[in-house]
Every structure is written in C-alpha cells, then in structure tokens.
C-alpha atoms as a PDB file:
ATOM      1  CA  UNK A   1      18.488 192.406 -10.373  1.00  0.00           C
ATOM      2  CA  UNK A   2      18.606 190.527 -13.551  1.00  0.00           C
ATOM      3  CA  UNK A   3      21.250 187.827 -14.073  1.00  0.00           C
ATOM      4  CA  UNK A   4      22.432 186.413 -17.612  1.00  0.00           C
ATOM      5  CA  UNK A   5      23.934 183.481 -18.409  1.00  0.00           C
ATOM      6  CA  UNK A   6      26.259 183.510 -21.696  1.00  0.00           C
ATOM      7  CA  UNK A   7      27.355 180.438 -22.739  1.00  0.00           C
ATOM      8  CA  UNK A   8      29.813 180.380 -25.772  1.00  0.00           C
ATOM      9  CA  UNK A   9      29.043 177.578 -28.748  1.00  0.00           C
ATOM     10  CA  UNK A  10      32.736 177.752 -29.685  1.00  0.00           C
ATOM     11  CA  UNK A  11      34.416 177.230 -26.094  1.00  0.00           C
ATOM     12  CA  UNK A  12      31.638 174.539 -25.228  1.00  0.00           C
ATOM     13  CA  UNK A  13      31.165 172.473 -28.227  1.00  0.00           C
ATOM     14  CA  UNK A  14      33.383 174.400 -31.267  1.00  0.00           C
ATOM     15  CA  UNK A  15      32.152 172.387 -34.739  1.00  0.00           C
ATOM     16  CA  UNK A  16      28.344 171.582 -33.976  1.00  0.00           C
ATOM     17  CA  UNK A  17      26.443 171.439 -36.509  1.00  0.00           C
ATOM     18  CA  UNK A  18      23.790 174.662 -36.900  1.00  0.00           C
ATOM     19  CA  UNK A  19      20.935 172.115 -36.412  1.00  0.00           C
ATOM     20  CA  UNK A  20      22.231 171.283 -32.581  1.00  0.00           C
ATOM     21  CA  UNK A  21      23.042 174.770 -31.812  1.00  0.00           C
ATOM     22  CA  UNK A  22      19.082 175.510 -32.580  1.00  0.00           C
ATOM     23  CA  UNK A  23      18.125 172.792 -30.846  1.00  0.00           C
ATOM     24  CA  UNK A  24      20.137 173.405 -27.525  1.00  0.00           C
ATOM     25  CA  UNK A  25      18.912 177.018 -27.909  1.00  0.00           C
ATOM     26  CA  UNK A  26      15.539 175.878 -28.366  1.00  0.00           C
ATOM     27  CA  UNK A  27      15.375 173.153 -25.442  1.00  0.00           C
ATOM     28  CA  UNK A  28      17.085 175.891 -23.025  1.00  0.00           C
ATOM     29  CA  UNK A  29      14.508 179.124 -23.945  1.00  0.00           C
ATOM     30  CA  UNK A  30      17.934 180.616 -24.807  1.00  0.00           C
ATOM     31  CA  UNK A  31      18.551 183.698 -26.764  1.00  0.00           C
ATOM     32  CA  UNK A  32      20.559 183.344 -29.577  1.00  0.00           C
ATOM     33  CA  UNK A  33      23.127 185.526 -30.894  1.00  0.00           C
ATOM     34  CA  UNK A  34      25.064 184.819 -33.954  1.00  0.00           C
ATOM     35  CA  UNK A  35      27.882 186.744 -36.307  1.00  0.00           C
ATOM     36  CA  UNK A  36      27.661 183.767 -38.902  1.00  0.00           C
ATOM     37  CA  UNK A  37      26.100 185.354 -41.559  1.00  0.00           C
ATOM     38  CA  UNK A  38      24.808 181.776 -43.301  1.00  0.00           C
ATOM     39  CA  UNK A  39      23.188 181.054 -40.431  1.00  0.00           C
ATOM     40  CA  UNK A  40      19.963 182.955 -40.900  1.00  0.00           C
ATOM     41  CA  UNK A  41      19.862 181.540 -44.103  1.00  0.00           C
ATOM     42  CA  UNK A  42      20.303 177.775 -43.191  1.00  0.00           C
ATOM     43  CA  UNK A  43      17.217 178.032 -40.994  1.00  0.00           C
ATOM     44  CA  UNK A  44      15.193 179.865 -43.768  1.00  0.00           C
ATOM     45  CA  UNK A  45      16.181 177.522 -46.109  1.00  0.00           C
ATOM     46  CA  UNK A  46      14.989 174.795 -43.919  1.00  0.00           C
ATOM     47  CA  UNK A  47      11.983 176.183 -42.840  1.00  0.00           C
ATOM     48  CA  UNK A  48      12.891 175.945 -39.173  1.00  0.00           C
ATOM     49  CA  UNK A  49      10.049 177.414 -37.134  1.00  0.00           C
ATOM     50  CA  UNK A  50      10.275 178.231 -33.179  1.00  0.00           C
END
C-alpha cells in the first residue's frame, strides 16, 4: 500500500518566499505541486537546477 503525505505551503507557512518553498521541497525529496503560474518562471529565471 502506498501512503502520501500532503503538506499544504499555505496552512503551514502562508507568505514564504518561492526560494524556501524549493528548498523545503528539495531537502524533503518532496513532490511539488503548484497553481502559481509565476512560479515556473521564477525558477527559470533563476536558473534553479534540482
């Protein structure tokens, strides 16, 4: 049985910056799921790699 774990940005830490949300994803192997539309852009634009 496979188990997921959702954790909500806005109910945990609403008004983090997009460079902390990468990073927590990042540092946790977590999935990340987004309806912000700028946000694929802000990590193009700053050449984020993973």
């Amino acid at each position: 049985m496979l188990v997921f774990e959702v954790v909500s940005v806005k109910e945990v830490a609403i008004g983090i910056e997009d460079e902390k949300v990468i990073q927590m994803a990042l540092k946790n192997n977590w999935l990340l799921l987004t309806q912000d539309k700028d946000f694929g852009e802000w990590v193009f634009a700053h050449l984020l790699k993973t």
